[in-house]
PDB file of N, CA and C in Angstrom:
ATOM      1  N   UNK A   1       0.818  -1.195   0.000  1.00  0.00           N
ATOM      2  CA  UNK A   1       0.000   0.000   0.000  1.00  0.00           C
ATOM      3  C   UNK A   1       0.861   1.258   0.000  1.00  0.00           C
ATOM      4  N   UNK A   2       1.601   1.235   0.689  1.00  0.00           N
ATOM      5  CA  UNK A   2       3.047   2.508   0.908  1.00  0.00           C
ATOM      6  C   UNK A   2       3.637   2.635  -0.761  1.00  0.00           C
ATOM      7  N   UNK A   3       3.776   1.486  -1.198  1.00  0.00           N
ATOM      8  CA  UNK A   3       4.058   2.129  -3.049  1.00  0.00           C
ATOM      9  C   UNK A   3       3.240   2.834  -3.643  1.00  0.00           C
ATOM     10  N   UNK A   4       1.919   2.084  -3.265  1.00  0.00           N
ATOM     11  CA  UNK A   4       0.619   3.260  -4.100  1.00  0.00           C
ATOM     12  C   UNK A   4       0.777   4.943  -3.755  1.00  0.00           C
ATOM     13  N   UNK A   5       0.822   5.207  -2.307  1.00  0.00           N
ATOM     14  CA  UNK A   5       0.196   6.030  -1.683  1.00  0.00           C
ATOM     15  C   UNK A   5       1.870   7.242  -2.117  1.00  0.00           C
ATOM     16  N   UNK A   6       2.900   6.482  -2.325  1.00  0.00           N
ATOM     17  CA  UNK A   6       4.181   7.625  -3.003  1.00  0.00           C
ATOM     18  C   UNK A   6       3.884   7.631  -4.008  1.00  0.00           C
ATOM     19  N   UNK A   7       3.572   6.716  -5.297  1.00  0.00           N
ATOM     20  CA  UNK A   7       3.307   6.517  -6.702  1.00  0.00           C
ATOM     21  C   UNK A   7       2.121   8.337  -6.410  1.00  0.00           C
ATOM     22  N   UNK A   8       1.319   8.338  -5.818  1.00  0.00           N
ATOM     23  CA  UNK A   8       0.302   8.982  -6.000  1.00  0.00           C
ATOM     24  C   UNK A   8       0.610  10.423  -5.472  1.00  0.00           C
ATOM     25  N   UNK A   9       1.770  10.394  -4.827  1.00  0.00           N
ATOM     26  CA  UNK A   9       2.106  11.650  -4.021  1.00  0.00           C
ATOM     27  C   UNK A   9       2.704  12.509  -5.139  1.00  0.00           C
ATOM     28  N   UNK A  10       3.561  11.563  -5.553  1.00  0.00           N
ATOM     29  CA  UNK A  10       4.895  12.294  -7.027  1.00  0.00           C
ATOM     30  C   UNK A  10       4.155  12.483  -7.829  1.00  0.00           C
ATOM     31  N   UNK A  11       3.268  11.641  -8.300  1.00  0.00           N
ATOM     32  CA  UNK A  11       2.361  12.025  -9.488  1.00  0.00           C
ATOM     33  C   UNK A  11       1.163  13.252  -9.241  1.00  0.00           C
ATOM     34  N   UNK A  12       0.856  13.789  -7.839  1.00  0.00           N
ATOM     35  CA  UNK A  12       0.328  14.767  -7.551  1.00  0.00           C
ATOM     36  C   UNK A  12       1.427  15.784  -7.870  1.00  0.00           C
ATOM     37  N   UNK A  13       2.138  15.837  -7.258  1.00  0.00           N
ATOM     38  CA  UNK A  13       3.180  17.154  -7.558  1.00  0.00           C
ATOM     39  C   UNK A  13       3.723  17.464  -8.810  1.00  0.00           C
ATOM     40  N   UNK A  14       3.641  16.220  -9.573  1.00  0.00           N
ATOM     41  CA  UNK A  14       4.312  16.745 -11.051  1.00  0.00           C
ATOM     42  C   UNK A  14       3.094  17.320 -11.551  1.00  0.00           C
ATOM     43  N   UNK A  15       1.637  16.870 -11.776  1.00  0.00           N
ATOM     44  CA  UNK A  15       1.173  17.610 -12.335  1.00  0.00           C
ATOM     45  C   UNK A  15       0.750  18.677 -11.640  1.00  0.00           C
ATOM     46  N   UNK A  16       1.178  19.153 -10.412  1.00  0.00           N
ATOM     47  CA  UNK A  16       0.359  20.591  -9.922  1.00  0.00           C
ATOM     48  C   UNK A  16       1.723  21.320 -10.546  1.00  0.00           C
ATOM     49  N   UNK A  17       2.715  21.292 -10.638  1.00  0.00           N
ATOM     50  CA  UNK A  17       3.676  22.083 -11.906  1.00  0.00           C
ATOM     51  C   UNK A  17       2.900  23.215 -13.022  1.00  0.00           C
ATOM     52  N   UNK A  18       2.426  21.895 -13.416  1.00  0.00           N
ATOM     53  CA  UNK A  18       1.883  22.693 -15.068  1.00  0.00           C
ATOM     54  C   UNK A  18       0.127  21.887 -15.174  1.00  0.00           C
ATOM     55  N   UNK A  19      -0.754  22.069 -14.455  1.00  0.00           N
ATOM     56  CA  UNK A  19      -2.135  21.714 -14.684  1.00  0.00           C
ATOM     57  C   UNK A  19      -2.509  21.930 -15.681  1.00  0.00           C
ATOM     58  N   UNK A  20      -2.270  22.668 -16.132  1.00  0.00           N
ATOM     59  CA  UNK A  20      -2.484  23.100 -17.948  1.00  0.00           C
ATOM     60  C   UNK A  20      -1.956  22.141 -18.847  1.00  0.00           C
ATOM     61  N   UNK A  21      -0.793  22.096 -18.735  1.00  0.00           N
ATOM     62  CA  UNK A  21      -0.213  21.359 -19.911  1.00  0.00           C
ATOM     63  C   UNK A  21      -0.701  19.627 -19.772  1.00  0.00           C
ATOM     64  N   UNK A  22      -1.125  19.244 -18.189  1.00  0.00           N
ATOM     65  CA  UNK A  22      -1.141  17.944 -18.002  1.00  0.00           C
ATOM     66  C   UNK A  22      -2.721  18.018 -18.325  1.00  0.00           C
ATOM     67  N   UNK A  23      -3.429  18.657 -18.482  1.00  0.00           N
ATOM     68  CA  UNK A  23      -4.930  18.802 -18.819  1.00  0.00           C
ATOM     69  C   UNK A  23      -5.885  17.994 -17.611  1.00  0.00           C
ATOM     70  N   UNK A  24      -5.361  18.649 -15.879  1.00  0.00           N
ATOM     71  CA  UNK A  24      -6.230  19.185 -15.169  1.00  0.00           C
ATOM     72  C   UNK A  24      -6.404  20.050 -14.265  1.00  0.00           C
ATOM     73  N   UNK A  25      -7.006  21.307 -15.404  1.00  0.00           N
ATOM     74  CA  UNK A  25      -6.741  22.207 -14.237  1.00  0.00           C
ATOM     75  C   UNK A  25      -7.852  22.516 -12.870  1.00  0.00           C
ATOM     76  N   UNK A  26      -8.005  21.823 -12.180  1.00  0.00           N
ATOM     77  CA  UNK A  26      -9.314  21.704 -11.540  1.00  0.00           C
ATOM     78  C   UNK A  26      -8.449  21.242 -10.148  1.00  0.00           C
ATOM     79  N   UNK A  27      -9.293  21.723  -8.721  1.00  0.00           N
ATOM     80  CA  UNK A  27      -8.714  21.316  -7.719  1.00  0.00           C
ATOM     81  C   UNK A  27      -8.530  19.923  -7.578  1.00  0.00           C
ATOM     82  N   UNK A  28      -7.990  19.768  -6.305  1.00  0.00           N
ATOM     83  CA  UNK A  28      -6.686  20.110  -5.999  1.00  0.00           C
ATOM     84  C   UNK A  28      -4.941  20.666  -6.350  1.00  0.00           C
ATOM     85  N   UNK A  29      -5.312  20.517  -8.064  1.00  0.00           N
ATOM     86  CA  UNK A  29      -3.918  20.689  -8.567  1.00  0.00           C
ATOM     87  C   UNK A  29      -3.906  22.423  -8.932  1.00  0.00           C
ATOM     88  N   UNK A  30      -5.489  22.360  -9.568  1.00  0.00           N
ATOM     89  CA  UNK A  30      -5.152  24.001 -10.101  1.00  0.00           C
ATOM     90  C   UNK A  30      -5.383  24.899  -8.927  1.00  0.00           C
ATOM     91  N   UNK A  31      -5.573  25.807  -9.538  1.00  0.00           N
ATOM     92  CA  UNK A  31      -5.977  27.537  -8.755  1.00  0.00           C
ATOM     93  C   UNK A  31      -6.219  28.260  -9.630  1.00  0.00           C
ATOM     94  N   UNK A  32      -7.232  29.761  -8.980  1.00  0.00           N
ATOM     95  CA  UNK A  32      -7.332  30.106 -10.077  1.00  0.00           C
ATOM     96  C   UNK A  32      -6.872  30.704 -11.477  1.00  0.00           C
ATOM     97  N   UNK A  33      -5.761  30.932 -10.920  1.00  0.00           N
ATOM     98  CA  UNK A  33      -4.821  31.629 -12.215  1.00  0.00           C
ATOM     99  C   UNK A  33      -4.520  30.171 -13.418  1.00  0.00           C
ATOM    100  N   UNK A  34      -4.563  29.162 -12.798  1.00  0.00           N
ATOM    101  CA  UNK A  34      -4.298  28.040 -13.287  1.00  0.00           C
ATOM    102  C   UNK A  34      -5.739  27.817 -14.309  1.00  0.00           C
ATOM    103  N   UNK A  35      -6.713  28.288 -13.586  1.00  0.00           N
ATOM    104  CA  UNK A  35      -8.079  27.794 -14.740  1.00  0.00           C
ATOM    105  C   UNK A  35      -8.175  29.194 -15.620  1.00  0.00           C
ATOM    106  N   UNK A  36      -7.513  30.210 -15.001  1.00  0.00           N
ATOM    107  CA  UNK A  36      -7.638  31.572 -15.996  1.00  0.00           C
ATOM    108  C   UNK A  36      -6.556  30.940 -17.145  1.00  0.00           C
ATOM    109  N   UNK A  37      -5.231  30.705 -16.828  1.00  0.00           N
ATOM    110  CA  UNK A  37      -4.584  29.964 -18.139  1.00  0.00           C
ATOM    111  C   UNK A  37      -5.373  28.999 -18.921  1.00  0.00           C
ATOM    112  N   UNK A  38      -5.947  28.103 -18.703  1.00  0.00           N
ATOM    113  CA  UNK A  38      -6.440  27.047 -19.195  1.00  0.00           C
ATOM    114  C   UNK A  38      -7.478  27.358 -20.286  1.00  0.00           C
ATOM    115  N   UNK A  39      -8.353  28.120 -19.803  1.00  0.00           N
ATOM    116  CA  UNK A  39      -9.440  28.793 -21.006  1.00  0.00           C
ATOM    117  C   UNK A  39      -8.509  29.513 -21.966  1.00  0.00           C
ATOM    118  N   UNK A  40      -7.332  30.015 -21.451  1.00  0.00           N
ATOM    119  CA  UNK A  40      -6.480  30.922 -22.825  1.00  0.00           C
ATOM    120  C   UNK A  40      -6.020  30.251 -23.364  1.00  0.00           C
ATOM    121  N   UNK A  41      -5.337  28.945 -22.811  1.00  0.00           N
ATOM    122  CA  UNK A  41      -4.796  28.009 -23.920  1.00  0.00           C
ATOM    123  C   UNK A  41      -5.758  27.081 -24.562  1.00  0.00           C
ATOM    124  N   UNK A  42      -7.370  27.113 -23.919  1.00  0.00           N
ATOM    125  CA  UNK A  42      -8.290  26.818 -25.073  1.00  0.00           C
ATOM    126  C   UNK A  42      -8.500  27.193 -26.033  1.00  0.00           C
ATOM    127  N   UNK A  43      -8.690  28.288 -26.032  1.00  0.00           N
ATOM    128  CA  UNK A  43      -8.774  29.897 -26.862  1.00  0.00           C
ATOM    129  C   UNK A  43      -7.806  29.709 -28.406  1.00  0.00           C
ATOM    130  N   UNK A  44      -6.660  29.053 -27.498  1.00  0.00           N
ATOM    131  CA  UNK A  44      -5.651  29.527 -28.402  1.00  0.00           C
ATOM    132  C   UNK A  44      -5.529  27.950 -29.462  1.00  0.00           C
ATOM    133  N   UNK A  45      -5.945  27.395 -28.405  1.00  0.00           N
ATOM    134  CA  UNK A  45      -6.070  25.881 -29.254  1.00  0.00           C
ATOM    135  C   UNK A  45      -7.037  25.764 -30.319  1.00  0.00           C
ATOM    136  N   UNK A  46      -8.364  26.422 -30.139  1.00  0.00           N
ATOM    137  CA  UNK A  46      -9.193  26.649 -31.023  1.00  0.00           C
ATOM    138  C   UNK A  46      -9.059  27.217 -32.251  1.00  0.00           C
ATOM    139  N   UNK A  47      -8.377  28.296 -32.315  1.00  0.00           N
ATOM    140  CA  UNK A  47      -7.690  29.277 -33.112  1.00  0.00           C
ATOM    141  C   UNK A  47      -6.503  28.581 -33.665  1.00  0.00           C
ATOM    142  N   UNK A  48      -5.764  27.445 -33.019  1.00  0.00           N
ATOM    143  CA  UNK A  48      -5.083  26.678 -34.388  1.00  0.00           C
ATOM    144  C   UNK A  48      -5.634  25.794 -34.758  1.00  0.00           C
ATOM    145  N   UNK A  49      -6.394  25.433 -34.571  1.00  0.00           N
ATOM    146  CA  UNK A  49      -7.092  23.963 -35.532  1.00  0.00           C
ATOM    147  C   UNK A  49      -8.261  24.841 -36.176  1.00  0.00           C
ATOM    148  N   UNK A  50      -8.565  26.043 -35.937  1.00  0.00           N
ATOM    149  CA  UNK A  50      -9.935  26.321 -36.924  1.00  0.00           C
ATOM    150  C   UNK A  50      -9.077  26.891 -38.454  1.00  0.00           C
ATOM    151  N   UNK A  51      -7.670  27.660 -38.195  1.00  0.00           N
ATOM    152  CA  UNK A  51      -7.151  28.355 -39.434  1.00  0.00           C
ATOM    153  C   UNK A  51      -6.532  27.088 -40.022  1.00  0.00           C
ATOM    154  N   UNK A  52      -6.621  27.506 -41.505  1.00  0.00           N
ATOM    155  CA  UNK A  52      -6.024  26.406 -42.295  1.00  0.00           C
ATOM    156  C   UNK A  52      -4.431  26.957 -42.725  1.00  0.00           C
ATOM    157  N   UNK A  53      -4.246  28.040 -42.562  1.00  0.00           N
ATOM    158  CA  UNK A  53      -2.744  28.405 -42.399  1.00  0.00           C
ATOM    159  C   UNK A  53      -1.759  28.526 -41.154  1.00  0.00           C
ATOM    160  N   UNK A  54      -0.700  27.832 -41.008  1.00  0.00           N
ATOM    161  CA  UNK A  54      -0.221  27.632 -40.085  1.00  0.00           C
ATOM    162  C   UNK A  54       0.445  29.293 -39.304  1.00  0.00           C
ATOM    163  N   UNK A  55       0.891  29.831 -40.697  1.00  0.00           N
ATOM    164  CA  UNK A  55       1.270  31.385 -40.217  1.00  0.00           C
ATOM    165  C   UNK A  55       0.352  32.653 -39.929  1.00  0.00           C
ATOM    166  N   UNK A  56      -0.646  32.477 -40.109  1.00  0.00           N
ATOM    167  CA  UNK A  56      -1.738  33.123 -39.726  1.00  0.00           C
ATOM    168  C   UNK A  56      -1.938  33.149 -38.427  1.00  0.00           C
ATOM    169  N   UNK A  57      -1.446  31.657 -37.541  1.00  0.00           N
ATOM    170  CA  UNK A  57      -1.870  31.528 -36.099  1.00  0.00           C
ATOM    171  C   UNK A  57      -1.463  32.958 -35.020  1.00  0.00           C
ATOM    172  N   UNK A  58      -0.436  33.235 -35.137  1.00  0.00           N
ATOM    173  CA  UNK A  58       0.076  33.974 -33.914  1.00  0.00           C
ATOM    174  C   UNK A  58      -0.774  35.507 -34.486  1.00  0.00           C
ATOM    175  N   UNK A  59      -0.394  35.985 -35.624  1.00  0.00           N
ATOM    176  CA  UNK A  59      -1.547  37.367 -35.736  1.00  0.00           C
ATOM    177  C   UNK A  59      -2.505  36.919 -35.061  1.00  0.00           C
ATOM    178  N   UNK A  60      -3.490  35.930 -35.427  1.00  0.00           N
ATOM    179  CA  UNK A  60      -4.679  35.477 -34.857  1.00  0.00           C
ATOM    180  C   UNK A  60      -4.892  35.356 -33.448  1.00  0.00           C
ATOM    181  N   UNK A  61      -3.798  35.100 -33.153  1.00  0.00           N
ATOM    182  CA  UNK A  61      -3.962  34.396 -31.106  1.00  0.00           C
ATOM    183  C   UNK A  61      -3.770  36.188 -30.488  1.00  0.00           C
ATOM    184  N   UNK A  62      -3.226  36.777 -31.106  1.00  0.00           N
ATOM    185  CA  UNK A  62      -2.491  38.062 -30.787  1.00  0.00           C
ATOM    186  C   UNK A  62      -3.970  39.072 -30.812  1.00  0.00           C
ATOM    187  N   UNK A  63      -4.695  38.921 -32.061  1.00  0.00           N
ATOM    188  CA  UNK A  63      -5.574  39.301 -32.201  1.00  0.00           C
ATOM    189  C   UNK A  63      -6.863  39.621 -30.843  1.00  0.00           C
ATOM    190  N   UNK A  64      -6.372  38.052 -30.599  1.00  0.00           N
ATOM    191  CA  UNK A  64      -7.565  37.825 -29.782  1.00  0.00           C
ATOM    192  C   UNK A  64      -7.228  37.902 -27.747  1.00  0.00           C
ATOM    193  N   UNK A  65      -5.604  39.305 -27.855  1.00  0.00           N
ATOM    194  CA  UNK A  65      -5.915  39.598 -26.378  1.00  0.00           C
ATOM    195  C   UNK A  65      -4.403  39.036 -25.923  1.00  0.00           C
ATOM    196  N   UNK A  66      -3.972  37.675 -26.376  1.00  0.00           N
ATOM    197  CA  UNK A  66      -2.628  36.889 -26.036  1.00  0.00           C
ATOM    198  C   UNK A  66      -1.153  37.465 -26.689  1.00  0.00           C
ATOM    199  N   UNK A  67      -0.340  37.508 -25.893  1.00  0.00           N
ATOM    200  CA  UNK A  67       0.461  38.345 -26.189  1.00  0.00           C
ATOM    201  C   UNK A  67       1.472  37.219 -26.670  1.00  0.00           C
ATOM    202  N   UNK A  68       2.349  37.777 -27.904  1.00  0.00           N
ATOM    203  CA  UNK A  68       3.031  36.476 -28.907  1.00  0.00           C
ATOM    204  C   UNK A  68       4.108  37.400 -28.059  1.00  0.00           C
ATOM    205  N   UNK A  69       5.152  36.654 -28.115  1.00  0.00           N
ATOM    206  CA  UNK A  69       6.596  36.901 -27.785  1.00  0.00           C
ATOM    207  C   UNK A  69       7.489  36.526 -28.903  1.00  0.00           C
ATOM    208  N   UNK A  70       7.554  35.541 -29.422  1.00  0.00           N
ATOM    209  CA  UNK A  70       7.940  35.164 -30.506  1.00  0.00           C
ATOM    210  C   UNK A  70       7.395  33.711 -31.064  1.00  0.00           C
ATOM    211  N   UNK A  71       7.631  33.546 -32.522  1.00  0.00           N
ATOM    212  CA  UNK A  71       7.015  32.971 -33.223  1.00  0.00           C
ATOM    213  C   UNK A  71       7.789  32.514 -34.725  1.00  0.00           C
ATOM    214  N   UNK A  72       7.820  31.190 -34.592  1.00  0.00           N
ATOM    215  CA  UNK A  72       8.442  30.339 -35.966  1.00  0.00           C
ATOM    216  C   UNK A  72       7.360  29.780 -37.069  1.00  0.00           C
ATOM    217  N   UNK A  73       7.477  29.859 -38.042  1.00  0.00           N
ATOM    218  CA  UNK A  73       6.892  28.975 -38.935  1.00  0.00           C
ATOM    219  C   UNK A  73       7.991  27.985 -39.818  1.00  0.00           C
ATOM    220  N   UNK A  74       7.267  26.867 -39.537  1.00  0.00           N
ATOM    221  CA  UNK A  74       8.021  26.274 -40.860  1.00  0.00           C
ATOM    222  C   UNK A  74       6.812  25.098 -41.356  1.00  0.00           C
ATOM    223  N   UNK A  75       7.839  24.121 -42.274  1.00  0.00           N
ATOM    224  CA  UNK A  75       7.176  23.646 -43.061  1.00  0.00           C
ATOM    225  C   UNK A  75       6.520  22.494 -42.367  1.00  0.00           C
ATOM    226  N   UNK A  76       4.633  22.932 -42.396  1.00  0.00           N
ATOM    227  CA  UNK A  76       3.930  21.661 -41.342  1.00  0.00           C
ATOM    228  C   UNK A  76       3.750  22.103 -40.187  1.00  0.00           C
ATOM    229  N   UNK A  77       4.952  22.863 -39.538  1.00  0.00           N
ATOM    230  CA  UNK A  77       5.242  23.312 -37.750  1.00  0.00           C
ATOM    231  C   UNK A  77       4.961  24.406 -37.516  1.00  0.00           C
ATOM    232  N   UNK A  78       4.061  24.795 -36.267  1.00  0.00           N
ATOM    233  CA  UNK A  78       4.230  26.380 -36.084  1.00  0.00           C
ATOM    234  C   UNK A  78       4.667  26.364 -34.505  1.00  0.00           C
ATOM    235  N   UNK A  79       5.903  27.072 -33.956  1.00  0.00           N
ATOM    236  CA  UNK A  79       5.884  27.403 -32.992  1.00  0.00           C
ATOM    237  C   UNK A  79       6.066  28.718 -32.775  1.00  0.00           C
ATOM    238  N   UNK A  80       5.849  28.792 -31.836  1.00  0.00           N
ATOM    239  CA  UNK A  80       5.326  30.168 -30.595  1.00  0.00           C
ATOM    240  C   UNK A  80       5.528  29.964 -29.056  1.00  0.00           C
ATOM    241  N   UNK A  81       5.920  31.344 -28.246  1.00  0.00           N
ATOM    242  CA  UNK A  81       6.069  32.130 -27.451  1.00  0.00           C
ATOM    243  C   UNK A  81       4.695  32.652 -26.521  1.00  0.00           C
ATOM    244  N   UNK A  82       3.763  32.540 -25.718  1.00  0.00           N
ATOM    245  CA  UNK A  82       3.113  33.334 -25.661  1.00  0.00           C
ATOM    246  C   UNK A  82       3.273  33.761 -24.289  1.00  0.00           C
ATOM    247  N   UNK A  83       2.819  34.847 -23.858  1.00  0.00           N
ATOM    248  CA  UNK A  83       2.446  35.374 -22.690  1.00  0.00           C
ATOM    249  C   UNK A  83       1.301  35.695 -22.209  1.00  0.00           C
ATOM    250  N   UNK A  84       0.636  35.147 -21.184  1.00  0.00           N
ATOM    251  CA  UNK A  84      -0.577  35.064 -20.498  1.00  0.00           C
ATOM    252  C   UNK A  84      -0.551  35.828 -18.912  1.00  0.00           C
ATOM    253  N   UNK A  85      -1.851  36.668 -19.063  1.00  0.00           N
ATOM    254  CA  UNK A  85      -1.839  37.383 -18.119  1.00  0.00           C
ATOM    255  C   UNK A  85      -2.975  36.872 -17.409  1.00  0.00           C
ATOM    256  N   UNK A  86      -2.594  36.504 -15.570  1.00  0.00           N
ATOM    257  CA  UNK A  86      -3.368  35.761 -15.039  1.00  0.00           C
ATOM    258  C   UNK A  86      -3.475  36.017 -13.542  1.00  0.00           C
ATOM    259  N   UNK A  87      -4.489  36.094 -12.549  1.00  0.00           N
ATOM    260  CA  UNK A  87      -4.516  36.767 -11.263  1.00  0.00           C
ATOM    261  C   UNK A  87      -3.616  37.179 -10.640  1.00  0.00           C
ATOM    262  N   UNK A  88      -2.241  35.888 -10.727  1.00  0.00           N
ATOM    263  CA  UNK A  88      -1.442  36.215  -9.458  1.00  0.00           C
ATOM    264  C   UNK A  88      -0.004  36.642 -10.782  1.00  0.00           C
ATOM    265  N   UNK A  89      -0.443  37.039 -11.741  1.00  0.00           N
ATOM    266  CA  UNK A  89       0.662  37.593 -12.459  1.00  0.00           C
ATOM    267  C   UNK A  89       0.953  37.123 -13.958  1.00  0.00           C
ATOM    268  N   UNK A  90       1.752  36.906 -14.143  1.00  0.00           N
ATOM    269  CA  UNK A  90       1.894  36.731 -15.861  1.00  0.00           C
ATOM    270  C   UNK A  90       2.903  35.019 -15.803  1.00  0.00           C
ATOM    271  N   UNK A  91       2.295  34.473 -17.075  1.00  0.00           N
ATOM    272  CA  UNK A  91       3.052  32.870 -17.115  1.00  0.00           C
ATOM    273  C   UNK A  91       3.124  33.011 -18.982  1.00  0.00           C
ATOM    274  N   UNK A  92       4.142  32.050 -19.250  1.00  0.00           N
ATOM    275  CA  UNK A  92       4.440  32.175 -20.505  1.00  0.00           C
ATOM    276  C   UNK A  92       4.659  30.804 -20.645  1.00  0.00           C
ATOM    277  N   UNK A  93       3.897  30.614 -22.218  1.00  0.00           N
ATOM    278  CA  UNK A  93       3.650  28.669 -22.682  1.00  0.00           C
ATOM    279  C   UNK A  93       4.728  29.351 -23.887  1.00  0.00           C
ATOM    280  N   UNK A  94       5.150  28.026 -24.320  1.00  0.00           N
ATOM    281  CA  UNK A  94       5.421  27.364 -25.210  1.00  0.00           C
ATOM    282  C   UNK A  94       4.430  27.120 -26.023  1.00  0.00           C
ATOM    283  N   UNK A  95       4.044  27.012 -27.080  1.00  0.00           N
ATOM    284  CA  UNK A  95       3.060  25.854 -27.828  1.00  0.00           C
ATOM    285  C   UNK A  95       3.511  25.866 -29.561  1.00  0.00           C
ATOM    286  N   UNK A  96       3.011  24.821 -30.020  1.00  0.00           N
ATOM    287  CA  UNK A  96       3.624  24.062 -30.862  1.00  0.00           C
ATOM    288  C   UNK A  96       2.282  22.917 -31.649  1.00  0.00           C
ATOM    289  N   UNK A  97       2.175  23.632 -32.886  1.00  0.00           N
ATOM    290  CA  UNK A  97       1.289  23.125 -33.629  1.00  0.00           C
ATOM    291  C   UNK A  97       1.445  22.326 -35.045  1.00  0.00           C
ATOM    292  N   UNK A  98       1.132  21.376 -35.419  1.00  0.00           N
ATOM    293  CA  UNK A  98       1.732  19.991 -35.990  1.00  0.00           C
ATOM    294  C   UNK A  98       0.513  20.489 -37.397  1.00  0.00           C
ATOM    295  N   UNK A  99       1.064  20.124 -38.222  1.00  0.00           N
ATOM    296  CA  UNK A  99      -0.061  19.582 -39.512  1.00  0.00           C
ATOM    297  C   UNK A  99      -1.046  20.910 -39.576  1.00  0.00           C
ATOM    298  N   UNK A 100      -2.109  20.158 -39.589  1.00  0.00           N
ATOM    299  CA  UNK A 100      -3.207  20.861 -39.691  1.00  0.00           C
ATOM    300  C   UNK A 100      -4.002  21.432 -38.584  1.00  0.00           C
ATOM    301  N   UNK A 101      -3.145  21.830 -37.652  1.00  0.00           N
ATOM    302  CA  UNK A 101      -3.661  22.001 -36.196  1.00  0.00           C
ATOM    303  C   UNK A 101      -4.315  21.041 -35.097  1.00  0.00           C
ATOM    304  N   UNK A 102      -4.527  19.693 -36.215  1.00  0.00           N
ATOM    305  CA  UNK A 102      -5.467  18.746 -35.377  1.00  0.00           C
ATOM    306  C   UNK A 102      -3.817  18.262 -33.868  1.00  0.00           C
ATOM    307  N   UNK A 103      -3.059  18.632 -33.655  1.00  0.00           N
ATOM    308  CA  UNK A 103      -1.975  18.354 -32.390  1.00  0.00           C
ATOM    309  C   UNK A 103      -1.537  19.712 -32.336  1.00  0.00           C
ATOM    310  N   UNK A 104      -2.023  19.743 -31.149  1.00  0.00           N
ATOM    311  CA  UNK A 104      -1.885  21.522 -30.607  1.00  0.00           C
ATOM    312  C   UNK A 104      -0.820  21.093 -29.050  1.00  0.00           C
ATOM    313  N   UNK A 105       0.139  21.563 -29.213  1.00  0.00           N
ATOM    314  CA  UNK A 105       0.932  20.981 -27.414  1.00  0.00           C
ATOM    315  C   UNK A 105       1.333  22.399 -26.700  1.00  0.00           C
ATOM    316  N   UNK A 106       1.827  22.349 -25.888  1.00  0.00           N
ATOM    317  CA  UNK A 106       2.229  23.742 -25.090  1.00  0.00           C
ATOM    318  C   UNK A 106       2.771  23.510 -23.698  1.00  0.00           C
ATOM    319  N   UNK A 107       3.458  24.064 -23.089  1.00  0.00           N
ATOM    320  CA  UNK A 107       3.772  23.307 -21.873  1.00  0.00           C
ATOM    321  C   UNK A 107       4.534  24.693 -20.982  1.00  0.00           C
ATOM    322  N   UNK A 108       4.665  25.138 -19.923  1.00  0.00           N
ATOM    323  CA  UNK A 108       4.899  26.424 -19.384  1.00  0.00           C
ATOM    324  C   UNK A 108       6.731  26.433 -19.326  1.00  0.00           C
ATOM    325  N   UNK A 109       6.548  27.496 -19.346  1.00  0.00           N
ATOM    326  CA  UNK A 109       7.959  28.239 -19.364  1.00  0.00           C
ATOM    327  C   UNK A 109       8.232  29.529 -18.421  1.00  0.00           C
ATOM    328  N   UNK A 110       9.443  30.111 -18.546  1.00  0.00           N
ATOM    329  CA  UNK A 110       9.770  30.884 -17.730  1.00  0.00           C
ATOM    330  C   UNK A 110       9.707  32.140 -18.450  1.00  0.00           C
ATOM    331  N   UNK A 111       8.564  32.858 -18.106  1.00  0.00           N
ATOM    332  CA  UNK A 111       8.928  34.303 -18.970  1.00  0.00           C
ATOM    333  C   UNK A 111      10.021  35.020 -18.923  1.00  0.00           C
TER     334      UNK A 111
END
């Protein structure tokens, strides 16, 4: 029982890290700045799988309030920089969009 109950401890703490990126941001792991990120990186997820151009994304996410920091295109790949402004202050993703937007990833960083 003592393996379960560490198995479950570590695996609590890694995902209260990044609730976002592990896709739950909901208590015990999140808070609210954690569910204020989460709707932005919905937002932003939506906005790459609805455009059919990959370089269009960041005008678009930018458009809509999210602040780009920087931003790559290449062939198939789009990555990006963003900065998110959230109760207890500002957090900055990564994200990284494949194909046709249908694989949208992102994972937090250090502004």
């Amino acid at each position: 029982m003592a393996p379960v109950v560490l198995i479950l401890v570590l695996s609590a703490r890694v995902v209260s890290t990044d609730p976002v990126g592990y896709g739950v941001p909901f208590w015990p792991f999140a808070n609210g700045s954690d569910r204020v990120e989460h709707r932005v990186m919905d937002q932003v997820t939506s906005i790459a799988r609805a455009l059919r151009r990959l370089d269009e994304v960041p005008s678009a996410v930018a458009a809509e309030g999210v602040e780009v920091l920087e931003a790559r295109v290449g062939v198939g790949t789009m990555w990006m920089r963003v900065r998110v402004h959230v109760p207890d202050g500002t957090r900055c993703r990564e994200v990284s969009v494949l194909g046709d937007g249908a694989q949208v990833n992102s994972r937090r960083v250090d502004c």
